[in-house]
C-alpha atoms as a PDB file:
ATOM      1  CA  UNK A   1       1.558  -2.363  19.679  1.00  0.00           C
ATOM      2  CA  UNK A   2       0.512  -1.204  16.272  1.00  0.00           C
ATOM      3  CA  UNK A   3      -0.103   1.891  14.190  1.00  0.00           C
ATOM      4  CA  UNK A   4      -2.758   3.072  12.698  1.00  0.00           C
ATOM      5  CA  UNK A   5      -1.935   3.489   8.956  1.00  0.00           C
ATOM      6  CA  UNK A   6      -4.146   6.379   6.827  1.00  0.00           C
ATOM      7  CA  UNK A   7      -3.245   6.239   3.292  1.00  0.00           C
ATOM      8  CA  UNK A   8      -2.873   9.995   1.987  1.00  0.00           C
ATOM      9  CA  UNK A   9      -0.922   9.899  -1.470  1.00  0.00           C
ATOM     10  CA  UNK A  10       0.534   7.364  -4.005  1.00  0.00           C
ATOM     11  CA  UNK A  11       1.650   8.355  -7.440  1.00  0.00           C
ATOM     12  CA  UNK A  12       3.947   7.580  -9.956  1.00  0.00           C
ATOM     13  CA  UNK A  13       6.911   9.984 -11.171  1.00  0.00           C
ATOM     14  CA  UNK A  14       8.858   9.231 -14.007  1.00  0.00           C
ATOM     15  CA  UNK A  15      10.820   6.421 -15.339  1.00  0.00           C
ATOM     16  CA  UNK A  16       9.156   3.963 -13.189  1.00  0.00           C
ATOM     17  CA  UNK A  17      10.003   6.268  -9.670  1.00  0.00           C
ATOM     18  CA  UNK A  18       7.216   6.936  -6.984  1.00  0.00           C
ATOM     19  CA  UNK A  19       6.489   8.552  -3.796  1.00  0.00           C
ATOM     20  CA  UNK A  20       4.084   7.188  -0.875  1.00  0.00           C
ATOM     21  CA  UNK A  21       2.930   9.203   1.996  1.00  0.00           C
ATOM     22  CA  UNK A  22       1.096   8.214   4.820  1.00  0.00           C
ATOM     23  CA  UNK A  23       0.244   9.562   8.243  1.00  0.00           C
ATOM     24  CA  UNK A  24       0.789   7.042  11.394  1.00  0.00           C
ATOM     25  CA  UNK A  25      -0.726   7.428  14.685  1.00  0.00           C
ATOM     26  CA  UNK A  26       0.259   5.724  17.986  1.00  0.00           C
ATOM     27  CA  UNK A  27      -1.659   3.530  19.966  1.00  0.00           C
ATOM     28  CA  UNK A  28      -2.613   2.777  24.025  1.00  0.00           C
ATOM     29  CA  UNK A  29       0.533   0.542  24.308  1.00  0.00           C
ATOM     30  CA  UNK A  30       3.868   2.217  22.857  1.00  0.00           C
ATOM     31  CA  UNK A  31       6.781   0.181  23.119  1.00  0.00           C
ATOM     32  CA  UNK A  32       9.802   1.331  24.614  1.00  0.00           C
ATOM     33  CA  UNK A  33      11.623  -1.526  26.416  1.00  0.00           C
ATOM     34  CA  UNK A  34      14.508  -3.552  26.116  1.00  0.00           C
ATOM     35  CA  UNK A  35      15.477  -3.883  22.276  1.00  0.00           C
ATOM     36  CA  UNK A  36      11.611  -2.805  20.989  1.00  0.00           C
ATOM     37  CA  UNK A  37      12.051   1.391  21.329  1.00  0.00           C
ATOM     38  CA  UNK A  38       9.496   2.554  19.103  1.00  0.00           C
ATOM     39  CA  UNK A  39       7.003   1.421  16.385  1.00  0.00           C
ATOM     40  CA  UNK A  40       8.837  -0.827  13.800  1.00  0.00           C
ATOM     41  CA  UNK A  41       8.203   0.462  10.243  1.00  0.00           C
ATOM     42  CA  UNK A  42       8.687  -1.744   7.553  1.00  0.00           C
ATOM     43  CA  UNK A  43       7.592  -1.861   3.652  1.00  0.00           C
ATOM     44  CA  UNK A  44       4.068  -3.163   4.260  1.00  0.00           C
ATOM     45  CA  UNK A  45       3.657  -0.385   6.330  1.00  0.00           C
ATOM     46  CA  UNK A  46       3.366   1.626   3.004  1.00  0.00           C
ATOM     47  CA  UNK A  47       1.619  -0.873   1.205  1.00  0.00           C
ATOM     48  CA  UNK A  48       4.655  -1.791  -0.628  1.00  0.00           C
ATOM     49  CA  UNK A  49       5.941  -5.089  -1.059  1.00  0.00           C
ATOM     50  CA  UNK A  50       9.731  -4.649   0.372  1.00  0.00           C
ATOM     51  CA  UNK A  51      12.109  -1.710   0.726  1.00  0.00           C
ATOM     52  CA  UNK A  52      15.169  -1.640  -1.708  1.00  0.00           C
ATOM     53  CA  UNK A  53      19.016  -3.105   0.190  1.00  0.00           C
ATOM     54  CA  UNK A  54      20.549   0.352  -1.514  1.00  0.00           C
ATOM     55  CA  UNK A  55      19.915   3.728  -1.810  1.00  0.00           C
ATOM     56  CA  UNK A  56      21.384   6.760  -4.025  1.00  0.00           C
ATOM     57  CA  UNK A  57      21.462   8.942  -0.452  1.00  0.00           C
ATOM     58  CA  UNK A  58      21.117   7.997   2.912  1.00  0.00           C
ATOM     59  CA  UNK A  59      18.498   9.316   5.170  1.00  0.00           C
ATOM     60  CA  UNK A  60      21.100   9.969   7.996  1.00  0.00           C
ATOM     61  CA  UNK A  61      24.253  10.072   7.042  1.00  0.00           C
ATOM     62  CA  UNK A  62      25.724  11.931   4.052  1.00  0.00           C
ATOM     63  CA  UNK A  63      26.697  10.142   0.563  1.00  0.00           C
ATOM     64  CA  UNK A  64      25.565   6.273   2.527  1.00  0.00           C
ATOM     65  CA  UNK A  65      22.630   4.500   2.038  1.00  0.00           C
ATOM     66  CA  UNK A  66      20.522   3.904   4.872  1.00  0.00           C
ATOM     67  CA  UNK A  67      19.333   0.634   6.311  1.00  0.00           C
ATOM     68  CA  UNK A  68      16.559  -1.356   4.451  1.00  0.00           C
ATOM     69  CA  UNK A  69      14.311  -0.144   7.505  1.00  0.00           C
ATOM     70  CA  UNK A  70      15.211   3.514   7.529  1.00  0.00           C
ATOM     71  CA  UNK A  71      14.163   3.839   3.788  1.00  0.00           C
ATOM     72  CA  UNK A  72      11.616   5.981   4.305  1.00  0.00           C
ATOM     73  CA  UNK A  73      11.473   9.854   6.182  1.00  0.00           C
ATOM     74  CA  UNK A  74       9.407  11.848   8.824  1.00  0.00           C
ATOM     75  CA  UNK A  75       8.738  14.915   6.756  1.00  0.00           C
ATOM     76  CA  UNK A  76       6.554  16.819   9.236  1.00  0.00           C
ATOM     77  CA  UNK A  77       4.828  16.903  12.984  1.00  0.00           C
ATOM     78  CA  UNK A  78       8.649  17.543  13.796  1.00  0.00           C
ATOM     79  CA  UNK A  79       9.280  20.207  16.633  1.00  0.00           C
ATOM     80  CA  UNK A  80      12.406  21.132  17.594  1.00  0.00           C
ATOM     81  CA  UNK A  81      10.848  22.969  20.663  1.00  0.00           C
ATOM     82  CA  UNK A  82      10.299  21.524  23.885  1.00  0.00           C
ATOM     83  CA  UNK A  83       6.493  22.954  22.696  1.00  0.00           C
ATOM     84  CA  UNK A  84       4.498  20.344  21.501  1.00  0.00           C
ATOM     85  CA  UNK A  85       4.755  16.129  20.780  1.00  0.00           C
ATOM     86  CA  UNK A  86       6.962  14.808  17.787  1.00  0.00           C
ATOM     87  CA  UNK A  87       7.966  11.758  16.594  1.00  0.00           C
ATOM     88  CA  UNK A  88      11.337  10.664  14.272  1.00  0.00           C
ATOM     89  CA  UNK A  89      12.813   7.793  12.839  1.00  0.00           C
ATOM     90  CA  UNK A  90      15.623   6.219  15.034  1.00  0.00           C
ATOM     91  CA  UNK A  91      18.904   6.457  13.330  1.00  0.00           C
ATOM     92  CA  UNK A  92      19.974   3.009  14.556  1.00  0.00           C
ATOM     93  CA  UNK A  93      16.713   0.528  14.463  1.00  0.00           C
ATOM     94  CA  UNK A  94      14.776   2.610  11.325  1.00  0.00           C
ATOM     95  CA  UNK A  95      11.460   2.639  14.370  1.00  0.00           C
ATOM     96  CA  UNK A  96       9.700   5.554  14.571  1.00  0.00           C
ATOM     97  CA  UNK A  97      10.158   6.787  18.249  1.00  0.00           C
ATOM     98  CA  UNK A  98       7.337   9.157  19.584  1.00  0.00           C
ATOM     99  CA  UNK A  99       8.027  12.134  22.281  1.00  0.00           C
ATOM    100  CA  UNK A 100       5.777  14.083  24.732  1.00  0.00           C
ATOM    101  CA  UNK A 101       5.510  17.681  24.612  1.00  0.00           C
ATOM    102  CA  UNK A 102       8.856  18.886  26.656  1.00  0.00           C
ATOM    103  CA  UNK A 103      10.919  16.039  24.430  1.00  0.00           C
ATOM    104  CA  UNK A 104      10.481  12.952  27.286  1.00  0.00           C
ATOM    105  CA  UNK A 105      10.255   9.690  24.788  1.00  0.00           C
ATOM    106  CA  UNK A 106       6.907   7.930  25.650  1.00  0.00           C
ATOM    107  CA  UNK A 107       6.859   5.222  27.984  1.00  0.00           C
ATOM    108  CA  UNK A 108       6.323   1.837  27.713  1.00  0.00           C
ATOM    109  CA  UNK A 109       2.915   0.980  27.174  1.00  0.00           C
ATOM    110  CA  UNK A 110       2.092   4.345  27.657  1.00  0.00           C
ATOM    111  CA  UNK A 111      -0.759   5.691  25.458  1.00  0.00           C
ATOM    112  CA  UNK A 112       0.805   7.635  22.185  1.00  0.00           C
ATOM    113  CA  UNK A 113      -2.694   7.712  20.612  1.00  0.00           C
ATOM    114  CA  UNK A 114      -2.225  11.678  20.285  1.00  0.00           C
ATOM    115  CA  UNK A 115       0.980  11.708  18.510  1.00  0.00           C
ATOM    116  CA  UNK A 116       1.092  10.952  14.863  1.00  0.00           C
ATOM    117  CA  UNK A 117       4.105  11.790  11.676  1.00  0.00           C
ATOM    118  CA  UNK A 118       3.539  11.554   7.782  1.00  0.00           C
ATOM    119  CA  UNK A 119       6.273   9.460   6.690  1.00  0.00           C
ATOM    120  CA  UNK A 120       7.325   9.762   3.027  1.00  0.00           C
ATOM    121  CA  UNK A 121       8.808   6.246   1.224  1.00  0.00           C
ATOM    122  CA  UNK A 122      10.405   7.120  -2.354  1.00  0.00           C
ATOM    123  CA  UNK A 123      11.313   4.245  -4.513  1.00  0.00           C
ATOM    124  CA  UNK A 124      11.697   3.011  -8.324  1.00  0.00           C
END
C-alpha cells in the first residue's frame, strides 16, 4: 500500500517560504478498510522533514488550521462530475482517498494504479 511519488517542483519564495508539488499515483492494493481509508500522506511524502502543528488558514475549514496531516492540498485531477476518476484529501484523517469514474471510492485492495492528484505542500 504505497504511492508512487514523482517530484515535479520545489522552490523557494521569499522570506524563507516555499512551495512543493508532486504528483502521486495509486497502486494494485488501495486501502480502504477499517480505520486505513486511503493513502496516508505525511511530510516525507514531500521530501520534507515534518509538517508545521499550525497554520495561518486551514485547508478545510475557514480561519482554523488544519491537522499536521492535512497540511498540504489536492490542487487538480479533481472532477466534480460523475465523468472521470478523482482523488481528495479526507477532511478527517488528512489520507488522500481515490474514486472511480461515477464517484464509487476504490475498494480495498483494489487496483488505483490509474488514478493519480498533484498535491501542493506550502511551508516557511
Amino acid at each position: 500500500m504505497a504511492l508512487t511519488v514523482k517530484n515535479l517542483l520545489k522552490f523557494r519564495m521569499m522570506a524563507g517560504d516555499f512551495v512543493c508539488i508532486i504528483q502521486v499515483t495509486g497502486d494494485t492494493s488501495y486501502p480502504n478498510t477499517g480505520s486505513t481509508v486511503g493513502y496516508p500522506i505525511n511530510a516525507a511524502t514531500f521530501g520534507l522533514n515534518s509538517f508545521a502543528a499550525t497554520s495561518d488558514y486551514g485547508a478545510f475549514a475557514a480561519n482554523s488550521a488544519p491537522p499536521t496531516a492535512t497540511a498540504y492540498w489536492v490542487v487538480s485531477n479533481l472532477a466534480v462530475s460523475a465523468g472521470g476518476t478523482y482523488s481528495e484529501p479526507d477532511a478527517t484523517t488528512g489520507n488522500l482517498r481515490m474514486y472511480a469514474a461515477g464517484g464509487t471510492e476504490i475498494s480495498n485492495t483494489s487496483t488505483a494504479v490509474g488514478n493519480s492528484a498533484v498535491l501542493m505542500a506550502y511551508g516557511h
